[in-house]
Protein backbone atom coordinates (compact mmCIF):
# COMPACT_ATOMS: atom_id res chain seq x y z
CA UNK A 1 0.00 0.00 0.00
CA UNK A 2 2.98 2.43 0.92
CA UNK A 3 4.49 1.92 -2.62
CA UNK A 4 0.87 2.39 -4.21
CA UNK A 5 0.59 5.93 -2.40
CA UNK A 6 4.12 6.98 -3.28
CA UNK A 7 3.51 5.56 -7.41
CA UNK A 8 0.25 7.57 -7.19
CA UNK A 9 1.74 10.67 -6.15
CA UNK A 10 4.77 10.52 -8.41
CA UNK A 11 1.91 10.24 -11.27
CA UNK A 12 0.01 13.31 -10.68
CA UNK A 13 2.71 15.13 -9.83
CA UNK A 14 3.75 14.13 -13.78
CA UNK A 15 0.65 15.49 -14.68
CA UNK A 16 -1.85 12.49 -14.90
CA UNK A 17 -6.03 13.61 -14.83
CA UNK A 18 -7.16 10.23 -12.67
CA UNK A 19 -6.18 7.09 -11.21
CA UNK A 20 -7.37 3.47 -12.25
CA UNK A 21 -7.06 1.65 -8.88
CA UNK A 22 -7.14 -2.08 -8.61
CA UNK A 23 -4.67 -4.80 -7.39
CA UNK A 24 -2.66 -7.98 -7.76
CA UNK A 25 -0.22 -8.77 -10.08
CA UNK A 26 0.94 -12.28 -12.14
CA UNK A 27 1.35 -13.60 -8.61
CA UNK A 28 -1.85 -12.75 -7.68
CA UNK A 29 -3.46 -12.88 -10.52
CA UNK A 30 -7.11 -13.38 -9.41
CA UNK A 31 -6.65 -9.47 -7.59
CA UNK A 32 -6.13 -8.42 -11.21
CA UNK A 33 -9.15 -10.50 -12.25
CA UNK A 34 -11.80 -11.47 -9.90
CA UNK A 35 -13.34 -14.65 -10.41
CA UNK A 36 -16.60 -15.58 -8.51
CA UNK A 37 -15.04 -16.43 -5.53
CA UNK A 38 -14.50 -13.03 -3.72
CA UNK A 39 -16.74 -12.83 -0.60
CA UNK A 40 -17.23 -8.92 -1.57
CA UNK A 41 -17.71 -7.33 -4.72
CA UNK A 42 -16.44 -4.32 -5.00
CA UNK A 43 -13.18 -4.92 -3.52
CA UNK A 44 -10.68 -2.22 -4.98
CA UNK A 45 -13.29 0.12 -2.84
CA UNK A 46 -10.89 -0.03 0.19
CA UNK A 47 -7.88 0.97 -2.06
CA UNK A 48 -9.78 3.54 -3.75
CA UNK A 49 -10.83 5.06 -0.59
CA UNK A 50 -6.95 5.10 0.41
CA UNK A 51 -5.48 7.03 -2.32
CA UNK A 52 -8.97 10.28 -2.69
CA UNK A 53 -7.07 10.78 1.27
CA UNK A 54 -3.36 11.42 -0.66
CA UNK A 55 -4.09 12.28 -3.87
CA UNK A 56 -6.15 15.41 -5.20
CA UNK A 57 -7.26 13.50 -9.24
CA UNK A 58 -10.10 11.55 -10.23
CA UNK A 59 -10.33 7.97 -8.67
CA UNK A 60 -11.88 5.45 -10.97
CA UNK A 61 -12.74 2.09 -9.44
CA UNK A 62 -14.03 -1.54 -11.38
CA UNK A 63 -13.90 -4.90 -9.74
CA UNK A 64 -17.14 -6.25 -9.85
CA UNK A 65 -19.61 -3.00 -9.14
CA UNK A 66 -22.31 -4.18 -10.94
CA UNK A 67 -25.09 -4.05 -7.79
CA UNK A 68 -25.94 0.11 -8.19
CA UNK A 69 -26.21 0.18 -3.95
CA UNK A 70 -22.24 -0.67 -4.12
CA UNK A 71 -21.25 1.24 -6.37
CA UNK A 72 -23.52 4.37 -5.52
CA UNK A 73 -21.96 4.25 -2.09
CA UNK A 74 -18.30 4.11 -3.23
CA UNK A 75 -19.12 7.42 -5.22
CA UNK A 76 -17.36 10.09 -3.08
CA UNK A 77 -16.27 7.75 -0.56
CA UNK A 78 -13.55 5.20 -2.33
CA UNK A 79 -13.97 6.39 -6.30
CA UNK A 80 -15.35 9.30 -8.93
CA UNK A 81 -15.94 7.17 -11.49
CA UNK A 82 -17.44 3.74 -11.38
CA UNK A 83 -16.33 1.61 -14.41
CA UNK A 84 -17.20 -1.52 -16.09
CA UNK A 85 -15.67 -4.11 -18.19
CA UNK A 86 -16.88 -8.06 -18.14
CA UNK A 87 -20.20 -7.00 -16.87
CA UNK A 88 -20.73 -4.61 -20.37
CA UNK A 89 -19.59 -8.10 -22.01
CA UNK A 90 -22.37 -10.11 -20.73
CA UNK A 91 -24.67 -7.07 -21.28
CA UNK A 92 -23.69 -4.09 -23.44
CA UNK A 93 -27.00 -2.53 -22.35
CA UNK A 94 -26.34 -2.41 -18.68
CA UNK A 95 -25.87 1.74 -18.03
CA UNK A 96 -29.23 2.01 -19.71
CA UNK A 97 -31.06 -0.94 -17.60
CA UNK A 98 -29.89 0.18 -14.43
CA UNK A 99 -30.77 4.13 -15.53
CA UNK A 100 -34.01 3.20 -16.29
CA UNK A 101 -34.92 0.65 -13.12
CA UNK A 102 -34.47 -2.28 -15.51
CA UNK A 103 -32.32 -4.27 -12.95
CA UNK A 104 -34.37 -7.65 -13.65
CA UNK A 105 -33.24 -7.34 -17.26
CA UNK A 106 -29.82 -7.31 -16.88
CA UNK A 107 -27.67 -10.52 -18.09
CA UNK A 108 -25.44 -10.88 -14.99
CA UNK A 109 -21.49 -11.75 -15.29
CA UNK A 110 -20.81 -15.17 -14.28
CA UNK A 111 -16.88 -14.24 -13.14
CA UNK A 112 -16.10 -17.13 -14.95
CA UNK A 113 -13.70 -15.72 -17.23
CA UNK A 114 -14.61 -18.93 -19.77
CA UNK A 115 -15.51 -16.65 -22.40
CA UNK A 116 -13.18 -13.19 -21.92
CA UNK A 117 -9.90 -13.98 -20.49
CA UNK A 118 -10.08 -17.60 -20.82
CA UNK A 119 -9.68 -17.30 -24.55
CA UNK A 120 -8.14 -13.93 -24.69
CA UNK A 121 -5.04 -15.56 -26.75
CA UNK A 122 -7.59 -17.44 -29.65
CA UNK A 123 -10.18 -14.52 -29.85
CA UNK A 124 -12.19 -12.70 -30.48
CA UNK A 125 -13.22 -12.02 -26.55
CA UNK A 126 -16.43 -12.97 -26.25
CA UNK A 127 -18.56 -14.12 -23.10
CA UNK A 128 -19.77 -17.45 -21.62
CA UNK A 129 -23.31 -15.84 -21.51
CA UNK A 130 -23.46 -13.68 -24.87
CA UNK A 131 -22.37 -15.62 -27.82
CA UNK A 132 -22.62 -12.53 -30.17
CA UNK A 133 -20.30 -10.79 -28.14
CA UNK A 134 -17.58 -9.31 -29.61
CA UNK A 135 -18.85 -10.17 -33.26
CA UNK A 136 -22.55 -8.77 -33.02
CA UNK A 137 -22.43 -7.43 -36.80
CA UNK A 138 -21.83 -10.85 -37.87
CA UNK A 139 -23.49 -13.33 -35.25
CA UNK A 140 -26.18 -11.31 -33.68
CA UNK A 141 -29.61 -12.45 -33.33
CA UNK A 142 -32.10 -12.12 -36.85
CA UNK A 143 -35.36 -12.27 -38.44
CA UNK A 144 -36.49 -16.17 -38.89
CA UNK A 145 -37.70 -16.07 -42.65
CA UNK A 146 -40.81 -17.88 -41.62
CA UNK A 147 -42.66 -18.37 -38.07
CA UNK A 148 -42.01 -21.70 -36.65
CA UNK A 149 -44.08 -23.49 -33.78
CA UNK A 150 -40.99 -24.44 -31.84
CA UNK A 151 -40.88 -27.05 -28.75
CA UNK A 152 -37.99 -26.99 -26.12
CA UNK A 153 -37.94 -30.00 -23.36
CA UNK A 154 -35.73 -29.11 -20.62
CA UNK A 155 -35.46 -25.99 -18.32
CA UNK A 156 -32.10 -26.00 -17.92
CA UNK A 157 -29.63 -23.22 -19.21
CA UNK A 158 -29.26 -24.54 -22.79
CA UNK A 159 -33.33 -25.11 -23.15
CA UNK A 160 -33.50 -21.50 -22.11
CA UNK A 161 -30.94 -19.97 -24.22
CA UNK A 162 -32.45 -21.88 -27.33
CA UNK A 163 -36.12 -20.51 -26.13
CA UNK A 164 -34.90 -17.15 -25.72
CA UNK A 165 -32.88 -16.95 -29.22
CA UNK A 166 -36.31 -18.45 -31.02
CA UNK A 167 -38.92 -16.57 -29.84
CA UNK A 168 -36.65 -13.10 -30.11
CA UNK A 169 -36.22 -13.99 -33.79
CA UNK A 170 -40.32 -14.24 -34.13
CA UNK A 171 -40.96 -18.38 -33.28
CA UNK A 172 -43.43 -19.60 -31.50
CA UNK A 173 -42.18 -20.95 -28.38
CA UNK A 174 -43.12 -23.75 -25.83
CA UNK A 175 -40.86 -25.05 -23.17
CA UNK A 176 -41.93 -28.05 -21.51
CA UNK A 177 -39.58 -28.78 -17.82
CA UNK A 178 -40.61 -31.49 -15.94
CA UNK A 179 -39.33 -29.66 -12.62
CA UNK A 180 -41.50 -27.38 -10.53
CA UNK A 181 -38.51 -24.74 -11.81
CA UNK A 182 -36.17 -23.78 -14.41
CA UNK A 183 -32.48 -23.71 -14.30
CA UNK A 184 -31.43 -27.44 -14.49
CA UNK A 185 -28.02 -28.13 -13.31
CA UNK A 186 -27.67 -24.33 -12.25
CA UNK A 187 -29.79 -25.18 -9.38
CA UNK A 188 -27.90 -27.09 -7.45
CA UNK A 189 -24.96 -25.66 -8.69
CA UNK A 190 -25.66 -22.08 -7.79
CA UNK A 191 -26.10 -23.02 -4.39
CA UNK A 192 -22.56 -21.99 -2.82
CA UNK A 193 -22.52 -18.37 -2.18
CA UNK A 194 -19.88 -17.75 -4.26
CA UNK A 195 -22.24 -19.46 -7.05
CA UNK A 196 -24.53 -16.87 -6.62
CA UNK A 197 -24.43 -15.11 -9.89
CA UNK A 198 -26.03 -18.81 -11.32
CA UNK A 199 -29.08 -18.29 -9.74
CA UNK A 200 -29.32 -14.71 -10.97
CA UNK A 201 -28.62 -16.14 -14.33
CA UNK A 202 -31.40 -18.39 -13.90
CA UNK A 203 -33.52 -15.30 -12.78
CA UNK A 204 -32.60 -13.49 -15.83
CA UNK A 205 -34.12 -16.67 -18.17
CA UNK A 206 -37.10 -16.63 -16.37
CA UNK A 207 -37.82 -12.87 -17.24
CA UNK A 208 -36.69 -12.54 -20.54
CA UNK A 209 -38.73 -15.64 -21.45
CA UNK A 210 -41.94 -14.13 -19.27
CA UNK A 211 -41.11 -10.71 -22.14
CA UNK A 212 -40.69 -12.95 -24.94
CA UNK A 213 -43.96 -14.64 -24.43
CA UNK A 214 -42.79 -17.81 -24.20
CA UNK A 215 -44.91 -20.77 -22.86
CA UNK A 216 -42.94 -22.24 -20.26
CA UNK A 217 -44.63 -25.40 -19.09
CA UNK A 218 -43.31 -26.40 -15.16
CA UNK A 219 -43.69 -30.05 -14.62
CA UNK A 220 -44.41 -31.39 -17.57
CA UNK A 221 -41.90 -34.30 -18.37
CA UNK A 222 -42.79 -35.69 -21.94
CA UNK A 223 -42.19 -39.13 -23.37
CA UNK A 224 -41.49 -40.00 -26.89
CA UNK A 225 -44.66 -40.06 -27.65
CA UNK A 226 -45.78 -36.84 -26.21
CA UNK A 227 -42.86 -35.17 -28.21
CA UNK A 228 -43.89 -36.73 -31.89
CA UNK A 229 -47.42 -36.16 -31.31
CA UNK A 230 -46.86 -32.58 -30.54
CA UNK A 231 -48.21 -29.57 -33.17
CA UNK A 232 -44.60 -28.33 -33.74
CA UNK A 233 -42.34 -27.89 -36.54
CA UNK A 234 -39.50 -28.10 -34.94
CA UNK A 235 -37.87 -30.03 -31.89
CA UNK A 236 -35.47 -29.25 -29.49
CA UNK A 237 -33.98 -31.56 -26.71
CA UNK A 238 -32.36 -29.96 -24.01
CA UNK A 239 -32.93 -32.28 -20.99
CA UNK A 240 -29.41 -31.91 -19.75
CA UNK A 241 -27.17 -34.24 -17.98
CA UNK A 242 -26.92 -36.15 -14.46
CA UNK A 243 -24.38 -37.24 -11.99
CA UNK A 244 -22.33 -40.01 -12.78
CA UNK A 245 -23.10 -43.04 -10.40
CA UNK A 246 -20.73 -45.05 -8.37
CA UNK A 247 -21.40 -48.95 -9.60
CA UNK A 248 -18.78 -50.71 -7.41
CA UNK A 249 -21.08 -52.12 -4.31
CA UNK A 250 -17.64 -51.29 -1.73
CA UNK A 251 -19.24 -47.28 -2.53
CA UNK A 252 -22.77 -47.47 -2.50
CA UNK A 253 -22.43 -45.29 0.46
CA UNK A 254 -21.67 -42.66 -1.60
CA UNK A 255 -23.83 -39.77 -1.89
CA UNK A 256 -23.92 -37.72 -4.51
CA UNK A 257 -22.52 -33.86 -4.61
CA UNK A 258 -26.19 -32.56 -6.21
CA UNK A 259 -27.98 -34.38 -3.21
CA UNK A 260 -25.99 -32.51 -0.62
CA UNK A 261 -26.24 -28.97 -2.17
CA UNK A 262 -29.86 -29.55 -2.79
CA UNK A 263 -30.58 -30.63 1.05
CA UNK A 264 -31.40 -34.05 0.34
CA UNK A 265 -28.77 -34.90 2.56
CA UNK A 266 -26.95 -33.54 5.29
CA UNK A 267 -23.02 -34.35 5.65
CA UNK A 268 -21.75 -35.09 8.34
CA UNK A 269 -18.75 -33.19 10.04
CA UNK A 270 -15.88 -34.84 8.52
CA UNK A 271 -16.38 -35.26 5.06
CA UNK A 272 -14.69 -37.03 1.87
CA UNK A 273 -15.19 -36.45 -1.74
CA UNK A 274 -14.37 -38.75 -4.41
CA UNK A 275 -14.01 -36.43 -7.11
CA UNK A 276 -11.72 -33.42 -7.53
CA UNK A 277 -12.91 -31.73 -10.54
CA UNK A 278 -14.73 -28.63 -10.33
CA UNK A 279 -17.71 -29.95 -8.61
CA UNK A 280 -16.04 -31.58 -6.09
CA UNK A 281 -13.55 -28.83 -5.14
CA UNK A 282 -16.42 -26.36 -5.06
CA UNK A 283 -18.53 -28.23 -3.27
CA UNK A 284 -15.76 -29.22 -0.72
CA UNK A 285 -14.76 -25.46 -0.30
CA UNK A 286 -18.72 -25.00 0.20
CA UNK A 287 -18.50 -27.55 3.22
CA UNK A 288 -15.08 -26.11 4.81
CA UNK A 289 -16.81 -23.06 5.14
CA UNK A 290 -19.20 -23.96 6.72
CA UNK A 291 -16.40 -25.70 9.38
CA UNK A 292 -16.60 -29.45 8.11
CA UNK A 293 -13.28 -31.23 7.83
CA UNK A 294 -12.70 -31.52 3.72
CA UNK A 295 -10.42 -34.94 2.16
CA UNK A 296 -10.85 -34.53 -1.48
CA UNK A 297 -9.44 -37.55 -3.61
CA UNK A 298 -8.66 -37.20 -7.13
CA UNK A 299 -7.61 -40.22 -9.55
CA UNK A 300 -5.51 -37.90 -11.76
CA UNK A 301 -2.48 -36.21 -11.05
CA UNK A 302 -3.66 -32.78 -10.67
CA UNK A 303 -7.67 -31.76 -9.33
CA UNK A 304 -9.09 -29.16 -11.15
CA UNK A 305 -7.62 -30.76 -14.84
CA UNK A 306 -4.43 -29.11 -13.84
CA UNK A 307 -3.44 -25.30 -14.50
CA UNK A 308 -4.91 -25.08 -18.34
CA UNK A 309 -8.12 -26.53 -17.77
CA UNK A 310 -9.86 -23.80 -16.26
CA UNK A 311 -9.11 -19.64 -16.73
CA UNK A 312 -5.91 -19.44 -14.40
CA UNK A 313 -7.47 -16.66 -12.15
CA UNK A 314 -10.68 -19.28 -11.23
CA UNK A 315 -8.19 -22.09 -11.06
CA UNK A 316 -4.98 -20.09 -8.67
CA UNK A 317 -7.93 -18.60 -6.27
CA UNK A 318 -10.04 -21.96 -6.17
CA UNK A 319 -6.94 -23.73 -5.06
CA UNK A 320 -5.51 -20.92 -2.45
CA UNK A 321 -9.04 -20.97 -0.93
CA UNK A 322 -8.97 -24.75 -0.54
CA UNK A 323 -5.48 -24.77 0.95
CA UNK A 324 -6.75 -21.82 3.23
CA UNK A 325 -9.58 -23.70 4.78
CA UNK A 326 -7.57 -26.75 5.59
CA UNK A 327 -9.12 -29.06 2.34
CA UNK A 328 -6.72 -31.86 2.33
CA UNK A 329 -5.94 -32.69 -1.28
CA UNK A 330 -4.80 -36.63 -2.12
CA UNK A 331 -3.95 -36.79 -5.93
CA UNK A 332 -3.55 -39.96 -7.79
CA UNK A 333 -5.67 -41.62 -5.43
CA UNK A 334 -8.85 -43.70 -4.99
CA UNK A 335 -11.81 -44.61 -2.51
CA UNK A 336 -11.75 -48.42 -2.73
CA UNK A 337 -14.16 -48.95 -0.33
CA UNK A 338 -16.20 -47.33 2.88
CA UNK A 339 -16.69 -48.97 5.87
CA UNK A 340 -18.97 -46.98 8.31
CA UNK A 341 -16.82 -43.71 9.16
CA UNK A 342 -13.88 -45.13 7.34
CA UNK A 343 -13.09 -44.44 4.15
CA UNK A 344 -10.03 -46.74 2.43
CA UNK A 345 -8.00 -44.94 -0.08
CA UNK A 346 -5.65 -46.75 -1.83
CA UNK A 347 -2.63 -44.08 -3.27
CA UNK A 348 0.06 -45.80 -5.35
CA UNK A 349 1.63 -48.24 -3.17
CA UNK A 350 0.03 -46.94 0.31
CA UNK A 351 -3.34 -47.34 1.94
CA UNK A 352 -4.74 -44.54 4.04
CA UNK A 353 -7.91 -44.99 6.00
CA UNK A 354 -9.83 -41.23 6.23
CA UNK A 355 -12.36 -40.25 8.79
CA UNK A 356 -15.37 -39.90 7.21
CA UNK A 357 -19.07 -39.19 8.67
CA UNK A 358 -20.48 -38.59 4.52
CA UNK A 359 -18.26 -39.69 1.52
CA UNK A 360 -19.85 -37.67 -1.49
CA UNK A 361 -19.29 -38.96 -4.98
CA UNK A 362 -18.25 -35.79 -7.55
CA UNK A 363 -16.82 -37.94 -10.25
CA UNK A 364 -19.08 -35.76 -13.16
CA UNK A 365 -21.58 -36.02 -15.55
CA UNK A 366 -23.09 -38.59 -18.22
CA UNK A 367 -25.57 -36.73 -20.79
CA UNK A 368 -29.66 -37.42 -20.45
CA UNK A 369 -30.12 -37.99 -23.93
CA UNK A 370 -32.65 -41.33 -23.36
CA UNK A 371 -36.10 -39.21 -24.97
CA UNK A 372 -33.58 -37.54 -27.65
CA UNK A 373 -32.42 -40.90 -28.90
CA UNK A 374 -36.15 -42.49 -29.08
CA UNK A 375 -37.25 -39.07 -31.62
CA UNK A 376 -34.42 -38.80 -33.31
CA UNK A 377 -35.49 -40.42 -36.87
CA UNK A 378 -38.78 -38.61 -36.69
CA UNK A 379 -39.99 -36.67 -39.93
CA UNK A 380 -39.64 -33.24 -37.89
CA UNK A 381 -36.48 -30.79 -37.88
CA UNK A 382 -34.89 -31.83 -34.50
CA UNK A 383 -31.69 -31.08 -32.69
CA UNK A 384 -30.07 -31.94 -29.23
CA UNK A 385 -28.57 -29.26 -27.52
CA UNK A 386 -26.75 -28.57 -24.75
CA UNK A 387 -25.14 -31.33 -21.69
CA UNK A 388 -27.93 -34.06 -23.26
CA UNK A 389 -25.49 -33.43 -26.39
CA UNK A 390 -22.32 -33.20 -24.78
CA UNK A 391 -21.37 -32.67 -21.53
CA UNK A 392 -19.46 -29.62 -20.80
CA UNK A 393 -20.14 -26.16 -19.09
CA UNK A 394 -22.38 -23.10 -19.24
CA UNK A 395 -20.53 -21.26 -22.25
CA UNK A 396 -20.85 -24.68 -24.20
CA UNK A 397 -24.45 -25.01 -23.06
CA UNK A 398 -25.01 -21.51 -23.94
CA UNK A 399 -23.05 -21.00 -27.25
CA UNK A 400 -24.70 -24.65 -28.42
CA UNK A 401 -27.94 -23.30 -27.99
CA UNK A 402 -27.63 -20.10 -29.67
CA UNK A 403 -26.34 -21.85 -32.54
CA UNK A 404 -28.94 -24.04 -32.64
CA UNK A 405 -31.43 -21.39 -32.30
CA UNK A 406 -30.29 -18.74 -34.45
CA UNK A 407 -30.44 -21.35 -37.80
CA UNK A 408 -33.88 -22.47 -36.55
């Protein structure tokens, strides 16, 4: 902080008009960056308020200010200027939204950084949650040539993108989800606090879809049947994936990751999770905070896919947060077996016995694409988007669907 003041000061004195004030540096890169897992946003606002005490220039602060109560407070108290850079990604129109009390309409930033930083070396930067992003004159959303009754089954973030791109380019739009909600996989996974912006995603769905006049249909699951006898000219599957299950009868103790986050079941205090990809890890750093004692076990050499698999600000912060709350991490390692609060992990050569009052399986995701593969051949334009086509993430799920939707 002493350096900061002194840098600022030898600045102004050179003549600069403001300040950009943030933090970090390669070392810290997520300071620089701030993925989703910051307890506050807005946190350059203490360094902001530092320097308008030594320094007599504008003070401009970012760093995730996208709630207006945060950022109208730090005005005159830690900044001048309030800027904005992912969140104008995910939603150019933001400024005009919040001027004109449009809140519910804004597309929230993830802080995911799959579809900005995390491919700022291919290009063009673009955003997990906006496919035209960044190439709007040539990819935005059109005119269909001709109105199309269009059905969407599943809720989830890739049946809603898909409904959303169809009925803005003048379809006719019904979305069937067999839960009482939408938001699929988001549900569970937006749980965690620092998974909050998920939910608001999910928010977001619901009202554009409720503008859009689409016919969203809660809990209505449809069978093969159902779908070819339906009035539509075109099909859509989007009913998403679901957690890999643990076969080998030494696990069946196992519960799974979505059934704790959900509430179905309560862990225990000392907890082990087969699984260190980023469900697991998340989850796990959901539990340590909460105080539980965290074991994750991970067959591969590295958890997370290693350093390249996820944007290196999400993947540096996850990690220092799991070595911060005491998560012990066994790579190359496997559960072989539970036996009531014990559970055996077998680690090259060695065999380590863990605590455990829950063992929660995290081991991923096999696509749901059962009512997709029974309508497949029928005589109707039909596609399969989304995690019940491939399993992936939310920028797949969401740049699948827009494709999809946008040729419809």
């Amino acid at each position: 902080i002493e350096e900061g003041i002194q840098a600022a000061k030898i600045l102004t004195a050179a003549g600069y008009d403001a300040l950009n004030v943030d933090a970090g540096t390669y070392d810290s890169w997520y300071w620089n960056h701030p993925p989703m897992y910051f307890e506050e946003e807005g946190m350059y606002r203490p360094f902001g308020e530092i320097l308008k005490k030594e320094v007599d220039v504008p003070i401009i602060l970012a760093g995730r200010m996208e709630n207006p109560d945060i950022a109208v407070e730090a005005l005159g108290k830690s900044c001048d200027i309030v800027e904005y850079g992912r969140q104008l990604l995910a939603d150019a129109d933001y400024p005009e939204k919040l001027r004109r009390g449009r809140l519910d309409e804004v597309r929230p930033c993830l802080g995911c950084h799959e579809g900005c930083l995390g491919r700022i070396s291919r290009g063009p930067v673009s955003c997990a949650v906006n496919p035209a992003c960044g190439r709007e004159a040539i990819y935005g959303i059109t005119p269909a040539p001709k109105q199309k009754t269009v059905l969407i089954v599943g809720g989830g973030v890739a049946g809603c993108e898909c409904a959303r791109v169809a009925a803005e380019r003048g379809h006719k739009v019904i979305l069937c989800e067999k839960l009482a909600r939408l938001g699929g996989n988001l549900i569970p996974g937006g749980v965690p606090e620092f998974k909050r912006y998920d939910h608001q995603l999910v928010r977001w769905y619901e009202r554009q879809l409720e503008l859009l006049g689409v016919e969203v249909r809660l809990e209505q699951e449809m069978n093969a049947t159902e779908v070819e006898q339906f009035p539509a000219d075109t099909v859509v599957i989007a009913t998403g994936s679901v957690p890999v299950k643990l076969r080998q009868e030494a696990l069946a103790a196992a519960v799974s990751a979505d059934d704790v986050l959900m509430g179905r079941v309560v862990p225990g205090d000392k907890v082990v999770m087969i699984g260190g990809g980023l469900v697991g890890c998340e989850t796990g750093l959901w539990l340590a905070k909460q105080g539980k004692q965290v074991a994750v076990v991970e067959m591969l050499p590295e958890i997370l896919g290693g350093p390249k698999a996820l944007p290196f600000m999400n993947y540096s912060m996850l990690l220092d947060l799991m070595n911060y709350h005491g998560i012990k991490i066994l790579k190359g390692a496997a559960v072989t077996s539970i036996c009531g609060n014990t559970a055996v992990v077998r680690q090259g050569e060695n065999t380590l016995e863990l605590e455990a009052d829950t063992v929660i399986s995290a081991v991923g995701y096999r696509s749901e694409n059962s009512l997709y593969e029974a309508v497949k051949g029928m005589d109707r334009e039909i596609y399969n988007v989304g995690d019940s086509s491939q399993v992936h993430n939310i920028m797949y799920a969401v740049w699948n669907a827009y494709e999809v939707a946008r040729n419809i």
